[in-house]
C-alpha atoms as a PDB file:
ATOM      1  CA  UNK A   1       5.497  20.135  -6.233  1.00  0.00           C
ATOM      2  CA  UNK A   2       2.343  20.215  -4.465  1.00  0.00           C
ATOM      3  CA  UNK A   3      -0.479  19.375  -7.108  1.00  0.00           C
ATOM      4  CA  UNK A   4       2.163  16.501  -8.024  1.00  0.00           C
ATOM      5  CA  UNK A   5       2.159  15.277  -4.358  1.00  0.00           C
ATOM      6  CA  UNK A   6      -1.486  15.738  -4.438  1.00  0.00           C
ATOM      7  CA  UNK A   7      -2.096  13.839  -6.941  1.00  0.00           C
ATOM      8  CA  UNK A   8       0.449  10.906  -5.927  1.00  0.00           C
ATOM      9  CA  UNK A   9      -2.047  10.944  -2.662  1.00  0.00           C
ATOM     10  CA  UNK A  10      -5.203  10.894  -4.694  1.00  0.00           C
ATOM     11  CA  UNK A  11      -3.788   7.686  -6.840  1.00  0.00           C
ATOM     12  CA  UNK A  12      -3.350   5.838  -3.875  1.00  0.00           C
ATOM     13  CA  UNK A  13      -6.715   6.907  -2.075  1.00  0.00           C
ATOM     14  CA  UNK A  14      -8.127   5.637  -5.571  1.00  0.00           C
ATOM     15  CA  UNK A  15      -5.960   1.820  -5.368  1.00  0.00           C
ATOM     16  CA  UNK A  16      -6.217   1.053  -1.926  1.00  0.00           C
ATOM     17  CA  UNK A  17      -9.907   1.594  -2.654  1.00  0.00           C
ATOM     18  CA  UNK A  18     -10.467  -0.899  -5.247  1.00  0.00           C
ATOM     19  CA  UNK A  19      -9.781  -4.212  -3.459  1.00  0.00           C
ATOM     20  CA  UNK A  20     -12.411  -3.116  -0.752  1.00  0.00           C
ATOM     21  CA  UNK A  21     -14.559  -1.596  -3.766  1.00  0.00           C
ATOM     22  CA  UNK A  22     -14.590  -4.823  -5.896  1.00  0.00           C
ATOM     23  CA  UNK A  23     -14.498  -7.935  -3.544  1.00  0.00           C
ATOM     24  CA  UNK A  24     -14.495  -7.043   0.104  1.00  0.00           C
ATOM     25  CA  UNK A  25     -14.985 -10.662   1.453  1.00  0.00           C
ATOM     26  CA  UNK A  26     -10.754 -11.095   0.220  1.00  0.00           C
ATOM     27  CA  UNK A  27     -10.116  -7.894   1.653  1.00  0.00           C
ATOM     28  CA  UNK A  28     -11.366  -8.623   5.081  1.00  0.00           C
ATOM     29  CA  UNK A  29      -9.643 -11.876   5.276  1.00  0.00           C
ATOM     30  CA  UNK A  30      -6.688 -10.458   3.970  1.00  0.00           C
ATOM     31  CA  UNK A  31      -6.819  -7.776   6.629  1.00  0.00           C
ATOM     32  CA  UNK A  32      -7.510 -10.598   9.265  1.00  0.00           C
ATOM     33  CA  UNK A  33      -4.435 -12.423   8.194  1.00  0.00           C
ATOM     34  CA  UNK A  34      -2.478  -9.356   8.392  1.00  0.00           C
ATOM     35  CA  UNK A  35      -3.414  -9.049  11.804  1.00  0.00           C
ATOM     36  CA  UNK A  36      -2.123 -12.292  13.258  1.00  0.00           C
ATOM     37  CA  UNK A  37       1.105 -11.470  11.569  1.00  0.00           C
ATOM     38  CA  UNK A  38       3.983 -10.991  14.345  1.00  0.00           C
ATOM     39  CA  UNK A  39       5.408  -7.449  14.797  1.00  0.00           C
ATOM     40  CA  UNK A  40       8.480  -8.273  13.222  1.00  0.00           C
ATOM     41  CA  UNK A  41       7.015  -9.325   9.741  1.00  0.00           C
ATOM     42  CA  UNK A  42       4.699  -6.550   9.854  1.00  0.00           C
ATOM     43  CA  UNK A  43       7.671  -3.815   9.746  1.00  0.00           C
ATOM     44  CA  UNK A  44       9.454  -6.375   7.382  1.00  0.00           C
ATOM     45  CA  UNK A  45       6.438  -5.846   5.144  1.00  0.00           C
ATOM     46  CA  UNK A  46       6.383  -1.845   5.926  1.00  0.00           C
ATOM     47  CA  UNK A  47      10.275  -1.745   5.068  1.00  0.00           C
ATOM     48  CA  UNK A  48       9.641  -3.610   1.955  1.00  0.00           C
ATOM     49  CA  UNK A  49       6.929  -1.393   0.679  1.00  0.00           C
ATOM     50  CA  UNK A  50       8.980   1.690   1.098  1.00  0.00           C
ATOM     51  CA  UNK A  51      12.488   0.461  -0.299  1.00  0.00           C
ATOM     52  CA  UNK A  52      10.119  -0.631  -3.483  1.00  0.00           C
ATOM     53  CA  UNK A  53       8.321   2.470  -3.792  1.00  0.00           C
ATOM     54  CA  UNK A  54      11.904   4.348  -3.474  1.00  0.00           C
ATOM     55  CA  UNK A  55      13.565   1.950  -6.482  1.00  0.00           C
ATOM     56  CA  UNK A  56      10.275   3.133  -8.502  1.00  0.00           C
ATOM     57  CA  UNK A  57      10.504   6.223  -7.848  1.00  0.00           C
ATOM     58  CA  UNK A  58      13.809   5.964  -8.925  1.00  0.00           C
ATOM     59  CA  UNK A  59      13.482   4.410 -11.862  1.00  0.00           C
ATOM     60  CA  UNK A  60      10.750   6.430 -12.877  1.00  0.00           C
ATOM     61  CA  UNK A  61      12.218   9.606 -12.458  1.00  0.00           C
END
């Protein structure tokens, strides 16, 4: 289970690195636009990413 979970962390070391990597002018207004975002829609956004990555993981298993 480990090397699995391992590699699940490299993956997304590797994609959250390629928006910065390829055009970091979007990704620092992007992360600028995130910041102004209220509290609220900021955990909306957190709860959203988790109940997708759960339905993937789902799906995929």
């Amino acid at each position: 289970m480990w090397p699995t979970l391992l590699m699940a962390f490299a993956l997304m070391l590797v994609l959250e690195g390629l928006l910065p990597f390829v055009a970091p002018r979007a990704w620092r207004e992007t992360f600028r636009r995130i910041t102004e975002l209220s509290d609220g829609q900021i955990r909306f956004l957190g709860l959203s990413s988790i109940l997708v990555g759960i339905v993937l993981l789902f799906i995929l298993k």
